[in-house]
C-alpha atoms as a PDB file:
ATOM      1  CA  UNK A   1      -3.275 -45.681  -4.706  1.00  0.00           C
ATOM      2  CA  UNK A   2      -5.704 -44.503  -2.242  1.00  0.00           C
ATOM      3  CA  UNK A   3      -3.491 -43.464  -0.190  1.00  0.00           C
ATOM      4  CA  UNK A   4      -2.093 -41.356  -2.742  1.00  0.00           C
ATOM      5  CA  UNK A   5      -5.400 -39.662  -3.329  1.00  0.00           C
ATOM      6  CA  UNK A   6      -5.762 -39.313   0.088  1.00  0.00           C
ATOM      7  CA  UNK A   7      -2.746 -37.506   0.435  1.00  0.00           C
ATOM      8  CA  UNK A   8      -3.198 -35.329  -2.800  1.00  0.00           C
ATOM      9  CA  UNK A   9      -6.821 -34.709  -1.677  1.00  0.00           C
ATOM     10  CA  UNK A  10      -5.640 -32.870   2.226  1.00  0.00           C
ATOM     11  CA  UNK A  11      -3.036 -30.827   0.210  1.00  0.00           C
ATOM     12  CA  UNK A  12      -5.667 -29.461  -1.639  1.00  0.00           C
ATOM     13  CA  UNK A  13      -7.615 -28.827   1.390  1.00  0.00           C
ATOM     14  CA  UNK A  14      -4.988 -27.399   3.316  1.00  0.00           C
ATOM     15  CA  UNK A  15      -4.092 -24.790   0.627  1.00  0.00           C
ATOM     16  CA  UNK A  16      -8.067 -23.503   0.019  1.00  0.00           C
ATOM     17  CA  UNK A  17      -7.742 -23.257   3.591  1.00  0.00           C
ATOM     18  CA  UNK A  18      -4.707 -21.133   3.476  1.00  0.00           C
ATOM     19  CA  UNK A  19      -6.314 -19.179   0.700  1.00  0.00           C
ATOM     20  CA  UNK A  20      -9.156 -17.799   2.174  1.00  0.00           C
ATOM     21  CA  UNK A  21      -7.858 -17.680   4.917  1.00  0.00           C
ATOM     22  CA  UNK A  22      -5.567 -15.080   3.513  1.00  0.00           C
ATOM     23  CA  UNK A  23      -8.488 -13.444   1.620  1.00  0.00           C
ATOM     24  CA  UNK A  24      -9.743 -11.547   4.796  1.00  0.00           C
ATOM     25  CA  UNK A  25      -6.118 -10.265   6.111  1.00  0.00           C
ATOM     26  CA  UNK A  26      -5.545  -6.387   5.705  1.00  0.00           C
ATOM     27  CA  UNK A  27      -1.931  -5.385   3.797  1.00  0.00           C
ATOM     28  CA  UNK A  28       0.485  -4.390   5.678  1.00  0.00           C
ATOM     29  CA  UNK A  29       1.996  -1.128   6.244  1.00  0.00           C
ATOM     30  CA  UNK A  30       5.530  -2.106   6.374  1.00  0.00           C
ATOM     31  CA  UNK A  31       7.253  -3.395   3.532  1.00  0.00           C
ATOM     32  CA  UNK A  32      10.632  -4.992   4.041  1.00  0.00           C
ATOM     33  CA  UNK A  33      11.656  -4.355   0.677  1.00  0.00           C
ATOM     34  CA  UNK A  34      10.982  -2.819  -3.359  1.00  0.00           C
ATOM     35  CA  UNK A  35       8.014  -4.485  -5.203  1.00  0.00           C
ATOM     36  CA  UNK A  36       5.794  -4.880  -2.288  1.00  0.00           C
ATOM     37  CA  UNK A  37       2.462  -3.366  -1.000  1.00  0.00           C
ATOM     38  CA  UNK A  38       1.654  -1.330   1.697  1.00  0.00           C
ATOM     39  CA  UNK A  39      -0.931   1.148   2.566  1.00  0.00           C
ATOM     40  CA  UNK A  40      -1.610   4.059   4.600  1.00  0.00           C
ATOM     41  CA  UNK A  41      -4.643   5.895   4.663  1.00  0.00           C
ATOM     42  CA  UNK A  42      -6.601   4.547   1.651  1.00  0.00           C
ATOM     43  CA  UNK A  43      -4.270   3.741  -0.899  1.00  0.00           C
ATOM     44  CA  UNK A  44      -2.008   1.073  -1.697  1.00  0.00           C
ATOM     45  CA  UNK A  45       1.536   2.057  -2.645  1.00  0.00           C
ATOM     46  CA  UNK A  46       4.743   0.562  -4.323  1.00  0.00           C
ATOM     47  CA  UNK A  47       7.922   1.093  -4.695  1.00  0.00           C
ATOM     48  CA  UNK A  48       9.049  -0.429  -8.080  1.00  0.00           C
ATOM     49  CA  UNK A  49      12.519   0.507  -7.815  1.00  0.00           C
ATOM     50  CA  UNK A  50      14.863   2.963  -6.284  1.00  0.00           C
ATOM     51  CA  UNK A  51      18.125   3.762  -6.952  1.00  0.00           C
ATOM     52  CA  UNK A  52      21.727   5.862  -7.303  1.00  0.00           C
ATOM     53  CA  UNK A  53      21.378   8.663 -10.424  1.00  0.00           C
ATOM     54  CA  UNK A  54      24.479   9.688 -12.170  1.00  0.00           C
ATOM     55  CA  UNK A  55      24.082  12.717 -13.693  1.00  0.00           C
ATOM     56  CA  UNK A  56      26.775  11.980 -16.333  1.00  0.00           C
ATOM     57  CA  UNK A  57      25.106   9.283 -17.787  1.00  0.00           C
ATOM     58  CA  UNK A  58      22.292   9.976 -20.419  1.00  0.00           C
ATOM     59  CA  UNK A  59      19.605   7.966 -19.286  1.00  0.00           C
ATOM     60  CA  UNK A  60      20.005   9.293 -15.669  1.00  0.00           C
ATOM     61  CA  UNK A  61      19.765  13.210 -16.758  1.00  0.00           C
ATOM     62  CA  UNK A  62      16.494  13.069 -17.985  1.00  0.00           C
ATOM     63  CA  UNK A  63      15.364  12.446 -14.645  1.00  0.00           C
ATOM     64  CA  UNK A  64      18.161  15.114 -13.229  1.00  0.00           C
ATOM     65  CA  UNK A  65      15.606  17.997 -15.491  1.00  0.00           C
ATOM     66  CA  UNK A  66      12.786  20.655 -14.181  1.00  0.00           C
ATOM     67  CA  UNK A  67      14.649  20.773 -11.188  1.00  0.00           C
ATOM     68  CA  UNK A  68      14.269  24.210  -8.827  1.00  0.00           C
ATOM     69  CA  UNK A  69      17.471  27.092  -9.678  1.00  0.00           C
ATOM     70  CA  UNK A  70      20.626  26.429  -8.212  1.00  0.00           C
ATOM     71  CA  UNK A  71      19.406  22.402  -7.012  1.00  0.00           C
ATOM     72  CA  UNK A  72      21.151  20.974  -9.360  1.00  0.00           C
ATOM     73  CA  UNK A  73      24.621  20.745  -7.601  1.00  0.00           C
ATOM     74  CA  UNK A  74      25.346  18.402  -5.124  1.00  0.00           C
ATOM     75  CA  UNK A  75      27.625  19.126  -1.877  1.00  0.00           C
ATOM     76  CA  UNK A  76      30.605  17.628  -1.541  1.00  0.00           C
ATOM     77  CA  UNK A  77      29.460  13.765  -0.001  1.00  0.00           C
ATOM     78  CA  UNK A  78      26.501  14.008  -1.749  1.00  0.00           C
ATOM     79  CA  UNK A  79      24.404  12.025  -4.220  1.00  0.00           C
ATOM     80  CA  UNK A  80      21.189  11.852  -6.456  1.00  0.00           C
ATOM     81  CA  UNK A  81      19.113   8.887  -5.359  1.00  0.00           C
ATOM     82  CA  UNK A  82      15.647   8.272  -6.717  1.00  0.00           C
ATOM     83  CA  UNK A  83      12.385   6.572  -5.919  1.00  0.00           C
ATOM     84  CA  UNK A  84      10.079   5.706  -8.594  1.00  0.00           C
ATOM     85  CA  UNK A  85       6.541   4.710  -6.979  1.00  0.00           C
ATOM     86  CA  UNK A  86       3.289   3.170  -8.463  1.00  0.00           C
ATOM     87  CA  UNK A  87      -0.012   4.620  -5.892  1.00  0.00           C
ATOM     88  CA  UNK A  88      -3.545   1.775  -6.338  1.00  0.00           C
ATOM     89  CA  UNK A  89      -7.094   3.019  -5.240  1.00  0.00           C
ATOM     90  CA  UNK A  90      -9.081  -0.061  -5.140  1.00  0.00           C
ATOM     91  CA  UNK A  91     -12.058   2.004  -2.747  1.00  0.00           C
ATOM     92  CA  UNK A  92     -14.702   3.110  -4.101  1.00  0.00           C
ATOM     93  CA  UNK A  93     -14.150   6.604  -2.800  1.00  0.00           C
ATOM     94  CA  UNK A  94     -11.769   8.944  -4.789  1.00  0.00           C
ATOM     95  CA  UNK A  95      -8.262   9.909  -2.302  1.00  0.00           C
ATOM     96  CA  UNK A  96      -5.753  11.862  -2.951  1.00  0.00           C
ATOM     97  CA  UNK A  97      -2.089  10.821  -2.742  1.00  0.00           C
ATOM     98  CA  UNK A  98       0.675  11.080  -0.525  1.00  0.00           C
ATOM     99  CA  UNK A  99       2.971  14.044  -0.902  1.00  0.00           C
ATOM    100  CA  UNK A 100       5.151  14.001   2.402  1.00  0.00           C
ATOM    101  CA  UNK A 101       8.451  11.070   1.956  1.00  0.00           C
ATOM    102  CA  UNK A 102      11.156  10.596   3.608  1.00  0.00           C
ATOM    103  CA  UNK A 103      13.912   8.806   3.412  1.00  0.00           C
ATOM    104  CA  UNK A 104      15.680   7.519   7.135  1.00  0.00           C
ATOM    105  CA  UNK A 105      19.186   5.802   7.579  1.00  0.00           C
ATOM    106  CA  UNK A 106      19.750   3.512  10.478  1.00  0.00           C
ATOM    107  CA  UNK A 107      21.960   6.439  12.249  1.00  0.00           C
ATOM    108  CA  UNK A 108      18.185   8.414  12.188  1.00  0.00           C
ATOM    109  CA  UNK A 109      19.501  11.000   9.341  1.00  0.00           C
ATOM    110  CA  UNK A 110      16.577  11.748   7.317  1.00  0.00           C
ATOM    111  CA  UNK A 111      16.003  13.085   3.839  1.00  0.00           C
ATOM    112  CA  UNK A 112      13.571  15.334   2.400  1.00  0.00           C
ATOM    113  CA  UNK A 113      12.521  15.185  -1.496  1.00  0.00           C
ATOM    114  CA  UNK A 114      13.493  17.645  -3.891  1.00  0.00           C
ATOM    115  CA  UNK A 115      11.319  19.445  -5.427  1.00  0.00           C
ATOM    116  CA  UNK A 116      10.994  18.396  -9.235  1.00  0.00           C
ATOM    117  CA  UNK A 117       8.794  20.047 -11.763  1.00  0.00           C
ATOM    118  CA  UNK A 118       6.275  17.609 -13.035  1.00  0.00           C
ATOM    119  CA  UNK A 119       5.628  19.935 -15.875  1.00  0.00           C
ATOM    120  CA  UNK A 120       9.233  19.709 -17.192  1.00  0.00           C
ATOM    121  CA  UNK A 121       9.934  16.588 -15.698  1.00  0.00           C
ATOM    122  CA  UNK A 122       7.693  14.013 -17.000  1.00  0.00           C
ATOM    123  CA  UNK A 123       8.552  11.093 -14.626  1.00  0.00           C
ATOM    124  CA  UNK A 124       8.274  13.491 -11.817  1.00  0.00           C
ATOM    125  CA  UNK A 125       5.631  11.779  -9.300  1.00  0.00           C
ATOM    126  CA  UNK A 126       3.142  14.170  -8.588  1.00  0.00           C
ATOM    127  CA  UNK A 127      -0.001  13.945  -5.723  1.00  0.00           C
ATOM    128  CA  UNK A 128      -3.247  13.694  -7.260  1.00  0.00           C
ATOM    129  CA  UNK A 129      -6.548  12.856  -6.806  1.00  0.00           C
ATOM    130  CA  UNK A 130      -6.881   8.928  -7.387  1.00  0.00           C
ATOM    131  CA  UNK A 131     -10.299   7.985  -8.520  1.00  0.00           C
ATOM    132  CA  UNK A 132     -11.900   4.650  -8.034  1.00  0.00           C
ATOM    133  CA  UNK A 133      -9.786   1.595  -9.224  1.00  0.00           C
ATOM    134  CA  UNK A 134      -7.462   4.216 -10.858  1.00  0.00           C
ATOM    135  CA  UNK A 135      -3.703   4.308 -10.266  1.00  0.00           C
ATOM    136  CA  UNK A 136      -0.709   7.087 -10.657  1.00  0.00           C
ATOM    137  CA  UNK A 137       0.836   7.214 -13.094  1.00  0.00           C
ATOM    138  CA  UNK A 138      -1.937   6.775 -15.223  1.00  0.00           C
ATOM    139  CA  UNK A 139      -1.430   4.311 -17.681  1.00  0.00           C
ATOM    140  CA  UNK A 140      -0.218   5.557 -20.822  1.00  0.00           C
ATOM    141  CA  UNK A 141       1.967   8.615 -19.769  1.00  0.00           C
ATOM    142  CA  UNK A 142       5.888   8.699 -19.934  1.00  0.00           C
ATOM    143  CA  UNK A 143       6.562   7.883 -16.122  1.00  0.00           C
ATOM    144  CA  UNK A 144       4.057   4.300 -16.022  1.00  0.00           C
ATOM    145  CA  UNK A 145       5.538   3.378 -19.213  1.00  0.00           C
ATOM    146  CA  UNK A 146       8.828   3.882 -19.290  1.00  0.00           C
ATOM    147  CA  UNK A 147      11.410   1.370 -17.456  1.00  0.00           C
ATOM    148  CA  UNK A 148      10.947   2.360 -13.842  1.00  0.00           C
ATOM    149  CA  UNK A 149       7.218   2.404 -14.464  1.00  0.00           C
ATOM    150  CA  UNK A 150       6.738   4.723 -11.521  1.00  0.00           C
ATOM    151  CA  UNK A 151       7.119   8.288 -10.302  1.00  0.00           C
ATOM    152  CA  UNK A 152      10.052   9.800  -9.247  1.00  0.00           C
ATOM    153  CA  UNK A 153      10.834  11.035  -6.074  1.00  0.00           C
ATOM    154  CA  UNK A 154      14.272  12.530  -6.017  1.00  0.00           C
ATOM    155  CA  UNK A 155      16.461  12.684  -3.393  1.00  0.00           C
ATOM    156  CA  UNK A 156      19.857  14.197  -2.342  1.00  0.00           C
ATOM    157  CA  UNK A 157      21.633  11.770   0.066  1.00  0.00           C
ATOM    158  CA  UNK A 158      25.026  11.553   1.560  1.00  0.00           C
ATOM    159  CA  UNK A 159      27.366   9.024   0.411  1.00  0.00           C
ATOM    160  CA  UNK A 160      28.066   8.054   4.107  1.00  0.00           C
ATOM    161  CA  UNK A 161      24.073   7.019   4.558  1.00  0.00           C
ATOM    162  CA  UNK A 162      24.701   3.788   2.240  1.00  0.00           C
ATOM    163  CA  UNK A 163      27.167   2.341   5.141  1.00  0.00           C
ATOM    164  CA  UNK A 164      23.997   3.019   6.978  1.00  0.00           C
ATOM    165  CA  UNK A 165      21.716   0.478   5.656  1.00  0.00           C
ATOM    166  CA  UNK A 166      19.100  -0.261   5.319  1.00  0.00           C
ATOM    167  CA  UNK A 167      17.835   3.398   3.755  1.00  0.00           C
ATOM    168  CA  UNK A 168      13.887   3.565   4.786  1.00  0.00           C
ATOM    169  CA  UNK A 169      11.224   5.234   3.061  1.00  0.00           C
ATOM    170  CA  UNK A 170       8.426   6.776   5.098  1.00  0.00           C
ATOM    171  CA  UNK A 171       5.131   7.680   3.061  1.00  0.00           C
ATOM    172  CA  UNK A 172       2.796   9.482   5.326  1.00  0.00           C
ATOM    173  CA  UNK A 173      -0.891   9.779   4.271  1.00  0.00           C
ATOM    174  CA  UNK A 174      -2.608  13.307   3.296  1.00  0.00           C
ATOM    175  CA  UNK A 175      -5.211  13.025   5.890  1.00  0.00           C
ATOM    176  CA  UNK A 176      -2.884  12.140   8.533  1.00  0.00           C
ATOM    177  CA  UNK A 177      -2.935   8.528  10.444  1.00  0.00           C
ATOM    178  CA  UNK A 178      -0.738   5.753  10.176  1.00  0.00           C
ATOM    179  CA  UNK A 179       2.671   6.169   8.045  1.00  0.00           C
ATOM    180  CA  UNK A 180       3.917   3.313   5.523  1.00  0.00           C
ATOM    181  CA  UNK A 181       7.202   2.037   5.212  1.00  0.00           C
ATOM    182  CA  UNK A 182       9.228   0.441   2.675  1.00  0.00           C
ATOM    183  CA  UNK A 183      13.344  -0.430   2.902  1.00  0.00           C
ATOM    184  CA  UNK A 184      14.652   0.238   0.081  1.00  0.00           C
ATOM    185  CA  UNK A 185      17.632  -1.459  -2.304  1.00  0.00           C
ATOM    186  CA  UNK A 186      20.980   0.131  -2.829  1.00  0.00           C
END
């Protein structure tokens, strides 16, 4: 019995330990895939989901809308493909948000975002200034609360860049510095 106590009482230990020890580490700016945390320049960002659009399929065109004149045709090869993204200040310091993304196969083809009205487009993700503790999107408003419960960043990417795998998105901070980057699902 003692034994057993003695055992039960260094696992304890040994995972405070681990704890705080883990307390003082900084987040990373690399994220090896959706759903995890990284930062660059002062705010923490995540990638809840990306994915394919079809623009035939009604929950997909809502997403597809407040798009520029003549964007909304693809090439031949080509394909929607959106990012929804959830941005965290926990400073104490308003920031604003990133607004330069990319998207990078492993052939080095890169992909710049489309440009999506966020005033027709109401999951469009749009920089802001992020007060204190605050988030984007704000809680409450069509693109936190609806399934993807981020922002969208929309994409047009050839077919041929899913052999290409893992797709990589780059989020590069406002004030310049150090980029984050997340591989993303397809």
């Amino acid at each position: 019995m003692k034994l057993r106590r003695l055992a039960l009482t260094a696992t304890v230990a040994v995972a405070a330990t681990s704890s705080l020890a883990a307390c003082g580490s900084t987040e990373p700016s690399v994220g090896k895939t959706e759903g995890t945390y990284v930062n660059t320049g002062d705010l923490r960002y995540q990638v809840q989901i990306s994915r394919q659009l079809n623009a035939d399929d009604f929950e997909d065109r809502d997403y597809l809308t407040g798009l520029p004149t003549g964007a909304s045709r693809l090439a031949v090869g080509q394909e929607w493909f959106a990012v929804f993204i959830r941005v965290f200040n926990r400073t104490d310091k308003p920031h604003e948000s990133a607004s330069q993304f990319v998207i990078r196969d492993t052939t080095g083809k890169t992909y710049q975002p489309v440009a999506v009205d966020p005033n027709l487009n109401r999951t469009a993700y749009k920089p802001l200034l992020v007060g204190s503790g605050d988030q984007i999107p704000v809680p409450g408003s069509l693109a936190r609360e609806n399934l993807t419960q981020g922002g969208l960043v929309l994409f047009k990417v050839q077919s041929s860049s899913y052999a290409s795998r893992p797709l990589e998105l780059e989020i590069t901070p406002p004030e310049g510095g150090k980029a984050a980057f997340v591989d993303l699902d397809v």
